[in-house]
C-alpha atoms as a PDB file:
ATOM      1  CA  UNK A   1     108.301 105.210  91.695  1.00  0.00           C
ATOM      2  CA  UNK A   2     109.512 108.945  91.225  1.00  0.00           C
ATOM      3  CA  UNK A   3     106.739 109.671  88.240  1.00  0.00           C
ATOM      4  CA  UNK A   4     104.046 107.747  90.559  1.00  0.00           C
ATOM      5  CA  UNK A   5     104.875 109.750  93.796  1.00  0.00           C
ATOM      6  CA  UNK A   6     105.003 112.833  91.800  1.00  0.00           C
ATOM      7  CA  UNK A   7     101.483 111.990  90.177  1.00  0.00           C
ATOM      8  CA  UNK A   8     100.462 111.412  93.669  1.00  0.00           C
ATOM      9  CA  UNK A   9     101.466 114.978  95.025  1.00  0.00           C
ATOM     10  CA  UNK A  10     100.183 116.251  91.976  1.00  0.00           C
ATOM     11  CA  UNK A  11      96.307 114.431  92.721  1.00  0.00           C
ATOM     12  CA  UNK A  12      96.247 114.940  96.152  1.00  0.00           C
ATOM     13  CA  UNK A  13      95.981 118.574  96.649  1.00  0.00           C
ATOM     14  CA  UNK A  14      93.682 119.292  93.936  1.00  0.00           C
ATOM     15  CA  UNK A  15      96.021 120.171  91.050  1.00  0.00           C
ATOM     16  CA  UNK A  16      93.845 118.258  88.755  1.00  0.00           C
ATOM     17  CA  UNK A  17      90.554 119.772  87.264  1.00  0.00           C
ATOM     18  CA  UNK A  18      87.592 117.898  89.262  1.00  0.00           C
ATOM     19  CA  UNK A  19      85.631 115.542  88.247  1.00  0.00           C
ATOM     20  CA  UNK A  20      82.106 114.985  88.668  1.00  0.00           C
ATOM     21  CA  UNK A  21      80.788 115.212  92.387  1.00  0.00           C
ATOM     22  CA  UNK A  22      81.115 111.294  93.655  1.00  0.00           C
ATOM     23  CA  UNK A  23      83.931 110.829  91.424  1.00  0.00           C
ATOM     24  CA  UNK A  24      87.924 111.406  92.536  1.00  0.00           C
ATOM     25  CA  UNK A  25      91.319 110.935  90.381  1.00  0.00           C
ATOM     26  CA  UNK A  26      92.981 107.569  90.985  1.00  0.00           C
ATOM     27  CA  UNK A  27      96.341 106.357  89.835  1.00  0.00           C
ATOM     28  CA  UNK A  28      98.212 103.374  89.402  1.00  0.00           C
ATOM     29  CA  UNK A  29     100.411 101.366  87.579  1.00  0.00           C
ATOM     30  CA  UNK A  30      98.191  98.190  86.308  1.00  0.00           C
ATOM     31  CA  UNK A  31      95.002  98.879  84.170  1.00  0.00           C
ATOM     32  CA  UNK A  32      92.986  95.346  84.239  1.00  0.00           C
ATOM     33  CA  UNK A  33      92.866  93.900  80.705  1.00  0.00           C
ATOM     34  CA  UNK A  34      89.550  94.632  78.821  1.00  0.00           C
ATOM     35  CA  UNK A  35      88.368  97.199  81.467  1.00  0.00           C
ATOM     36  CA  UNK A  36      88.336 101.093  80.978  1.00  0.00           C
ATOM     37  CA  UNK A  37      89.244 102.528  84.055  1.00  0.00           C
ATOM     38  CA  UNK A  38      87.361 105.928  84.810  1.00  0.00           C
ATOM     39  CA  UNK A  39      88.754 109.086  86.087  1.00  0.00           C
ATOM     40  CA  UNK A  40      92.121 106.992  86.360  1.00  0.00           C
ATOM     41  CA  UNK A  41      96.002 107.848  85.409  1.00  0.00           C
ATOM     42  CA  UNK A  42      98.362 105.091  84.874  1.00  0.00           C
ATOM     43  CA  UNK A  43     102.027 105.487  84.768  1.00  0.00           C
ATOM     44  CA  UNK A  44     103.502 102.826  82.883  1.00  0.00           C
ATOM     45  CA  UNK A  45     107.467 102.025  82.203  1.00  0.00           C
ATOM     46  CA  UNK A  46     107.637 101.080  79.109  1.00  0.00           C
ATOM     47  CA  UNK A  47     111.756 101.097  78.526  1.00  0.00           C
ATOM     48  CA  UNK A  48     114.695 103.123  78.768  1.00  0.00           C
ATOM     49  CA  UNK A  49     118.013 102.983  78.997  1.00  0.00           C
ATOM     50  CA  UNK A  50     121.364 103.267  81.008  1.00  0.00           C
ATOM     51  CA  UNK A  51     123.694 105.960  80.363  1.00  0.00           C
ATOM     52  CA  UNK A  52     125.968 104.874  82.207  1.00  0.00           C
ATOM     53  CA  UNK A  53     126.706 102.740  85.908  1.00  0.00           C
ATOM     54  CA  UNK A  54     125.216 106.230  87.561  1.00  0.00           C
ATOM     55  CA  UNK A  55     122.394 107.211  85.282  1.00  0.00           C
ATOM     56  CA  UNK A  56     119.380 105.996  83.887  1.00  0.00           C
ATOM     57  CA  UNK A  57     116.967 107.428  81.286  1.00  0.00           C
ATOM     58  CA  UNK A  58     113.352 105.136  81.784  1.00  0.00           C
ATOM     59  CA  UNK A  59     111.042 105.856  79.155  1.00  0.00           C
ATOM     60  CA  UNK A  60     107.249 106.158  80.519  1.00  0.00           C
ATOM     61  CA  UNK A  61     103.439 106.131  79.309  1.00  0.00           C
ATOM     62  CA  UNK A  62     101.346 108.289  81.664  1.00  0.00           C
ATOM     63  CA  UNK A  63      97.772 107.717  80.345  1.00  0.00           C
ATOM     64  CA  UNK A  64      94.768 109.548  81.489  1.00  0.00           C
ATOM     65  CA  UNK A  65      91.122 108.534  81.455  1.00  0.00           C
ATOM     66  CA  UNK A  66      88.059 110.122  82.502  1.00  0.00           C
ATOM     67  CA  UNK A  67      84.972 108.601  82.039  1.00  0.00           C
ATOM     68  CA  UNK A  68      84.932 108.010  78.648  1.00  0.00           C
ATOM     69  CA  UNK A  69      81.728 110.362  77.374  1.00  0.00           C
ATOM     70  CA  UNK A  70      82.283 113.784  75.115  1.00  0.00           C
ATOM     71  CA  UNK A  71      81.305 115.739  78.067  1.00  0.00           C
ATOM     72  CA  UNK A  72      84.625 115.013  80.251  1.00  0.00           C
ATOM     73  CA  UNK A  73      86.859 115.162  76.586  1.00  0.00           C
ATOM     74  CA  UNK A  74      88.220 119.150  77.851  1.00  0.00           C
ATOM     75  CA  UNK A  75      88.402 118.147  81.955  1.00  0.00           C
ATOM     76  CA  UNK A  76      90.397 114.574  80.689  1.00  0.00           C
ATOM     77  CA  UNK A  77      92.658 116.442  78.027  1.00  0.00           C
ATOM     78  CA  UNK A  78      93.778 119.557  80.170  1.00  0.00           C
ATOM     79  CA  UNK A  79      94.767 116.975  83.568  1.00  0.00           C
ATOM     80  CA  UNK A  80      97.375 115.008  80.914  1.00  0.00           C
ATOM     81  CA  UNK A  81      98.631 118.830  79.884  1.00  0.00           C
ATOM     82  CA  UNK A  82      98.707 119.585  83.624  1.00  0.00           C
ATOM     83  CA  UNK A  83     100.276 116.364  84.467  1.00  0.00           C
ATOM     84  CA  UNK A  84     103.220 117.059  82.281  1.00  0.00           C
ATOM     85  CA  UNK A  85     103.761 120.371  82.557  1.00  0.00           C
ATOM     86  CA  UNK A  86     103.984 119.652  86.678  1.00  0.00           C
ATOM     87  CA  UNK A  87     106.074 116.820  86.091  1.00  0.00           C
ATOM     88  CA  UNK A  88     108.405 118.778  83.646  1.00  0.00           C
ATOM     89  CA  UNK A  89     108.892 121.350  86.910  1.00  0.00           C
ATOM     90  CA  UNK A  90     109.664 118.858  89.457  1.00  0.00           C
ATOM     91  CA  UNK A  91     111.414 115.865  87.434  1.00  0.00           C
ATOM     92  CA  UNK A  92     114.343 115.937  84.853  1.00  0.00           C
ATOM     93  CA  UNK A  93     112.824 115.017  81.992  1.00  0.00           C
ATOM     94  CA  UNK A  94     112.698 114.659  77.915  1.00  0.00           C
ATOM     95  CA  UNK A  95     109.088 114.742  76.019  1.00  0.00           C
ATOM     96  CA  UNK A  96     108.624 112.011  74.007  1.00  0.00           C
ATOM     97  CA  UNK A  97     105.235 112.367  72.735  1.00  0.00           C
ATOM     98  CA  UNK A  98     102.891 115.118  73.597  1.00  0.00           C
ATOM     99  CA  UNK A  99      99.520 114.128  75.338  1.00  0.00           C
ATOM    100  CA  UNK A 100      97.443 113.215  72.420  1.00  0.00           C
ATOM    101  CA  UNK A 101      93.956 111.435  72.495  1.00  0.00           C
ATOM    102  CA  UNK A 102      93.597 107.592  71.469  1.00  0.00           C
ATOM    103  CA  UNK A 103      91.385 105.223  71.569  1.00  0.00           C
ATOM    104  CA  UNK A 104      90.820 103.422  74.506  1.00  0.00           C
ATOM    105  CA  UNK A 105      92.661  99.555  73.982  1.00  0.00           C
ATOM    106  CA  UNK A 106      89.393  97.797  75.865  1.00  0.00           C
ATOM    107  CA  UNK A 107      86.446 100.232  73.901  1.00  0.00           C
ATOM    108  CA  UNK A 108      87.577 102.099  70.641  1.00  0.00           C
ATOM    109  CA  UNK A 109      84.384 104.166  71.408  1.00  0.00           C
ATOM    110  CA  UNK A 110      86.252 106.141  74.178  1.00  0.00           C
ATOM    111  CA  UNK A 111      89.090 108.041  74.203  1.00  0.00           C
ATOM    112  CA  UNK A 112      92.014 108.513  76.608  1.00  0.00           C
ATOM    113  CA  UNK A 113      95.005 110.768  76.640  1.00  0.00           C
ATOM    114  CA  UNK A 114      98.469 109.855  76.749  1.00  0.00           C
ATOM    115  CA  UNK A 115     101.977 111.063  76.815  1.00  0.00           C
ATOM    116  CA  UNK A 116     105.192 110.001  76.899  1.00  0.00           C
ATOM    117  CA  UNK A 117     108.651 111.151  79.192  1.00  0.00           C
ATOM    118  CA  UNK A 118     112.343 110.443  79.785  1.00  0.00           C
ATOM    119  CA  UNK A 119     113.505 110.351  83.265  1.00  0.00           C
ATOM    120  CA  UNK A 120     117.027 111.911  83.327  1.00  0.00           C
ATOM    121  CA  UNK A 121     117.554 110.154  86.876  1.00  0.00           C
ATOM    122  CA  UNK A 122     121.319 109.849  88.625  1.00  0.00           C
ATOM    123  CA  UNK A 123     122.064 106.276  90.622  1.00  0.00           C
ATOM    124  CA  UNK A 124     124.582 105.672  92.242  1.00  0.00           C
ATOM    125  CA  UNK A 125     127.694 104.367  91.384  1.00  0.00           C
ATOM    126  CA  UNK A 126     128.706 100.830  92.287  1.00  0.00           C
END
């Protein structure tokens, strides 16, 4: 919830570079099996751990997809390098894995850009 509000506050005002006119950044959490999403970032827990009863370190997959062609390659790859460096700013956080560009798991012929953080998030104690 904290990476997909801040994704949210990053989208909203226009942080992002813009996609083609029609088109708008969406975000989420699910991507549909076998679909490519388009101009689409998903933030995706994908494990973690607890420090201790007031801390704990979730490990998350921000992926980033524009709409798949050569053309959008530069707009897709510098939104995941803005993503993460406004996350770094407002959210406690270790890099994982740089954003690097993969093939996409539903079409190998298009690419998408993902990354990799550690929350450093405080609970509370119970």
């Amino acid at each position: 919830k904290i990476l997909t509000d801040r994704v949210k506050a990053i989208i909203d005002p226009g942080q992002l570079p813009t996609p083609p006119v029609g088109q708008a950044w969406k975000r989420g959490t699910l991507v549909t099996p076998g679909i490519t999403p388009v101009w689409f970032i998903q933030v995706r827990m994908i494990g973690g751990e607890d420090e201790q009863v007031v801390a704990s370190r979730p490990l998350v997959d921000v992926r980033v997809w524009a709409d798949g062609t050569s053309a959008t390659e530069g707009t897709r790859s510098l939104a995941a390098r803005t993503l993460l460096a406004r996350i770094r700013q407002a959210i406690p956080c270790r890099v994982f894995a740089m954003p690097v560009p993969l093939p996409d798991p539903a079409d190998n012929s298009k690419i998408h850009t993902l990354f990799t953080v550690q929350l450093l998030t405080k609970g509370s104690q119970q």
